[in-house]
Protein backbone atom coordinates (compact mmCIF):
# COMPACT_ATOMS: atom_id res chain seq x y z
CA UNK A 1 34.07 19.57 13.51
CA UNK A 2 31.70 19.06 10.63
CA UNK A 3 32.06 15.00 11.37
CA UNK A 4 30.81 15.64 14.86
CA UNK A 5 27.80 17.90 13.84
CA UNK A 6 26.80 15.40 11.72
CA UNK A 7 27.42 12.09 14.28
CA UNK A 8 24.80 14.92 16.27
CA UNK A 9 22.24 15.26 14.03
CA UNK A 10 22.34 12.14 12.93
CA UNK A 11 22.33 10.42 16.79
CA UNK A 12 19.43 13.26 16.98
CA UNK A 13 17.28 11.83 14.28
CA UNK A 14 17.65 8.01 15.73
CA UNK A 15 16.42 9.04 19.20
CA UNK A 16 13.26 10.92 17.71
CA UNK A 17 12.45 7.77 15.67
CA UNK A 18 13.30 5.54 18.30
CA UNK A 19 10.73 7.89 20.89
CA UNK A 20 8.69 8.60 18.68
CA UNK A 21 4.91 7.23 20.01
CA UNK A 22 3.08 6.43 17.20
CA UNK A 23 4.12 3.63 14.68
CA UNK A 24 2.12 2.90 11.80
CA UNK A 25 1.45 -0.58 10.57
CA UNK A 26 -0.09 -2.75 8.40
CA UNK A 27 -2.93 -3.56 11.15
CA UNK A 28 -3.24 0.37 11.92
CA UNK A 29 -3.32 1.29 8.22
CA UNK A 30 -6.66 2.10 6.36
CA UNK A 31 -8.32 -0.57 4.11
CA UNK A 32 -7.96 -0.45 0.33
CA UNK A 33 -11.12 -1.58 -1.39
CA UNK A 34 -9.73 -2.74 -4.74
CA UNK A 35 -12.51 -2.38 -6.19
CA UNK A 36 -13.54 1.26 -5.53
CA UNK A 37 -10.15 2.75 -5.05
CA UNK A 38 -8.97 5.40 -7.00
CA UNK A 39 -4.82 5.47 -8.66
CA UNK A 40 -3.73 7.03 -5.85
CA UNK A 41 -5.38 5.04 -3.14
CA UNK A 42 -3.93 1.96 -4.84
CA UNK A 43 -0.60 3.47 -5.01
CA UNK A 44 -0.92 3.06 -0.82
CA UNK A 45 0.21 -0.44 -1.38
CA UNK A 46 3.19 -1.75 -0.94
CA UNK A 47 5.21 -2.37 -4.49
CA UNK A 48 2.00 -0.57 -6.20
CA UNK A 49 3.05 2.60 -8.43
CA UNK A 50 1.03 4.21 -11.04
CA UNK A 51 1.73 1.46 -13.24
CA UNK A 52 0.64 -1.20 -11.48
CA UNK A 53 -2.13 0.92 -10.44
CA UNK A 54 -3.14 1.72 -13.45
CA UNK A 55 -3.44 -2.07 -14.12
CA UNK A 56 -5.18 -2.89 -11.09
CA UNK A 57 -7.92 -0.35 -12.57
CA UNK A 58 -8.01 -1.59 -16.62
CA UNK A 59 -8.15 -5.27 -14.62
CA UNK A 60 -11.62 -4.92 -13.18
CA UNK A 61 -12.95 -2.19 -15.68
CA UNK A 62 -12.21 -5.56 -18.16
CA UNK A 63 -13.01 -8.12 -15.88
CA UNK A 64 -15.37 -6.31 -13.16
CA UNK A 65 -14.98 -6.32 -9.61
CA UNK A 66 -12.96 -8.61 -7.82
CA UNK A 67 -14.33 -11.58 -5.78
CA UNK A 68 -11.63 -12.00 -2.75
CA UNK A 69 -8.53 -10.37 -1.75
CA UNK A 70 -6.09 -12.86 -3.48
CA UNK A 71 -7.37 -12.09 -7.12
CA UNK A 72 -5.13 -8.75 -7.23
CA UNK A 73 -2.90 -12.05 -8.25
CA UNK A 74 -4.54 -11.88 -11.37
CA UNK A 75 -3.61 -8.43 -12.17
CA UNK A 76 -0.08 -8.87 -14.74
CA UNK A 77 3.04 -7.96 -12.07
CA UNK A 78 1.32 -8.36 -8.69
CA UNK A 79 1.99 -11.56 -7.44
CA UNK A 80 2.23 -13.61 -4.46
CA UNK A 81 5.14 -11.66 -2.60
CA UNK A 82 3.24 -7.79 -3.60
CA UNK A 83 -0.30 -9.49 -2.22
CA UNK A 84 1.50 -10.54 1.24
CA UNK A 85 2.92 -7.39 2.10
CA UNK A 86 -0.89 -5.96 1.94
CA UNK A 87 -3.11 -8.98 2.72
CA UNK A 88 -3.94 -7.18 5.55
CA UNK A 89 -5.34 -3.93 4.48
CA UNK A 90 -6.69 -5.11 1.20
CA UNK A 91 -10.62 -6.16 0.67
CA UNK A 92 -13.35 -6.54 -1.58
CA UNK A 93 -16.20 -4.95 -1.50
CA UNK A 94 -18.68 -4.49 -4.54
CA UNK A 95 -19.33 -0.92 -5.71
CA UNK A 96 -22.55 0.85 -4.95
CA UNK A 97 -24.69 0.80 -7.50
CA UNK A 98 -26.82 4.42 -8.99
């Protein structure tokens, strides 16, 4: 009995996904300026934690802003594979200025 409650819920759970309407990707998600964004809006990304993160942000407090999307490359840890899953909802823009 407890095998069948589970097949159940679990059968349940697959049909939900499967009709649920609204999918979320890459295209759909909301840009990441890498130059602006805070630890947690970098953390967003996919393969980004707190410690890459928190690299992301000594980078360009060292090196200042970036110039183009692909120099989160430069950044020890990301590298080509990290920068393709989010090519599309990283960008550059420079901060505003006081």
């Amino acid at each position: 009995m407890h095998r069948r409650k589970l097949w159940t819920t679990l059968l349940l759970v697959i049909l939900i996904y499967l009709l649920c309407p609204v999918k979320v990707t890459a295209g759909d998600a909301e840009k990441i300026n890498i130059n602006t964004a805070t630890a947690e809006e970098l953390m967003q990304l996919h393969g980004v934690g707190s410690k890459y993160a928190a690299r992301i942000i000594a980078y360009r407090e060292e090196f200042g802003p970036f110039k183009i999307p692909e120099d989160i490359m430069q950044v020890s840890g990301i590298g080509p594979k990290t920068y393709e899953k989010n090519q599309e909802i990283i960008i550059v823009e420079e901060p505003q200025k006081n």
